[in-house]
Protein backbone atom coordinates (compact mmCIF):
# COMPACT_ATOMS: atom_id res chain seq x y z
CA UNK A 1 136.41 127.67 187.54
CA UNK A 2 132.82 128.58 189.02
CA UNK A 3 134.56 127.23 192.61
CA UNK A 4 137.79 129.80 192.38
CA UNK A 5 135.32 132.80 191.52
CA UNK A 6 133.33 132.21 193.94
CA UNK A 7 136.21 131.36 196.67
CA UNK A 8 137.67 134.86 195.63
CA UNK A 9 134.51 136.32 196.23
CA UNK A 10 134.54 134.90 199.67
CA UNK A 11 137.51 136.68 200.17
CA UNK A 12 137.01 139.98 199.45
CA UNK A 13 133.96 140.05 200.78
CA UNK A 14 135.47 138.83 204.29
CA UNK A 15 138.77 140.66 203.99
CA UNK A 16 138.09 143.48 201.55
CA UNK A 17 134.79 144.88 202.82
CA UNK A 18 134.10 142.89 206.01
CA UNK A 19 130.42 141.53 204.83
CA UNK A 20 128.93 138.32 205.43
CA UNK A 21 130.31 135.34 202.93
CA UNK A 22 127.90 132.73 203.82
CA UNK A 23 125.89 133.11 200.39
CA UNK A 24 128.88 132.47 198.79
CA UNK A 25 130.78 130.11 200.65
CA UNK A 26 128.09 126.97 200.54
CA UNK A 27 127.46 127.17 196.36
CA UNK A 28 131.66 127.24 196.10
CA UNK A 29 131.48 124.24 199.07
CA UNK A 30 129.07 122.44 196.69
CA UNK A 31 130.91 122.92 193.40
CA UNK A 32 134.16 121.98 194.88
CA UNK A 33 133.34 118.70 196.44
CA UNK A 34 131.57 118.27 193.01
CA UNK A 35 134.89 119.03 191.16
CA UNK A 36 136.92 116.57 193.40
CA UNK A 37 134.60 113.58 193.48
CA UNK A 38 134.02 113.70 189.93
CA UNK A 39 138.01 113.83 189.41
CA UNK A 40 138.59 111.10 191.64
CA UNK A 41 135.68 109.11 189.92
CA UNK A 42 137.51 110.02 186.61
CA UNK A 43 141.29 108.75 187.95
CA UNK A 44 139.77 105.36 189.56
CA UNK A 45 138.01 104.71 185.53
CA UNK A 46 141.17 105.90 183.94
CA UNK A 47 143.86 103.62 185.61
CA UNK A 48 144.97 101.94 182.76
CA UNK A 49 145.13 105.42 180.27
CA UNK A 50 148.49 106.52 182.42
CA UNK A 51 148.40 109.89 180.50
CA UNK A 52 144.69 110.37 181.44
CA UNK A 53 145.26 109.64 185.28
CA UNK A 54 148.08 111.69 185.50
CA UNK A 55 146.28 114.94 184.67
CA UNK A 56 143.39 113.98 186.46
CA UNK A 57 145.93 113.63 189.61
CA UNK A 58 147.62 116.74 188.66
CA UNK A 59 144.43 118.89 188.74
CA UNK A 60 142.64 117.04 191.98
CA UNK A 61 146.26 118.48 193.77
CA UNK A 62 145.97 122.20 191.97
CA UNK A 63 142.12 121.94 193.35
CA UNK A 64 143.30 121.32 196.74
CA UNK A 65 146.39 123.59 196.58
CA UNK A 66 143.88 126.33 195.74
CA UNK A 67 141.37 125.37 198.51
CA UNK A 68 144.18 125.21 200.97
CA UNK A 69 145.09 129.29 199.50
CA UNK A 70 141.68 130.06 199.80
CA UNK A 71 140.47 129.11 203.22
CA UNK A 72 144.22 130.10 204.44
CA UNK A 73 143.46 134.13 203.17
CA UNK A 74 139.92 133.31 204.95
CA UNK A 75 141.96 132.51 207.83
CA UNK A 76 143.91 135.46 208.40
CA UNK A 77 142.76 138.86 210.10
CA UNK A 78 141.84 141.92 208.21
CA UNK A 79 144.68 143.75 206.04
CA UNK A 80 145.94 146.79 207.51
């Protein structure tokens, strides 16, 4: 959660009022790579629980669906 506030931040603060994001951008870095090790770590120790592993999958690809949203909008020029 602390990852997709701070990613929006990024956003608005690159496409919204055209500021500097750096101060945002490496804490959200760091919690996200968090986020997805520890849910990898949590699928590879929950292989036998099948209900277990298949949320764990099911939120590592929402985590890098929204990553792939985020740094897409980060991506584009400035609205008009």
């Amino acid at each position: 959660m602390a990852a997709l506030a701070l990613l929006a931040l990024g956003v608005w603060l690159k496409r919204g009022l055209k500021k500097p994001n750096g101060f945002v951008m490496v804490p959200m870095f760091f919690m996200f790579v968090t986020t997805i090790a520890a849910l990898v770590l949590l699928i590879k120790a929950n292989l036998a629980n099948h209900l277990l592993a298949g949320i764990s999958i099911l939120l590592l690809v929402l985590a890098l669906l929204m990553a792939r949203e985020g740094f897409g909008a980060l991506q584009k020029g400035p609205e008009k």
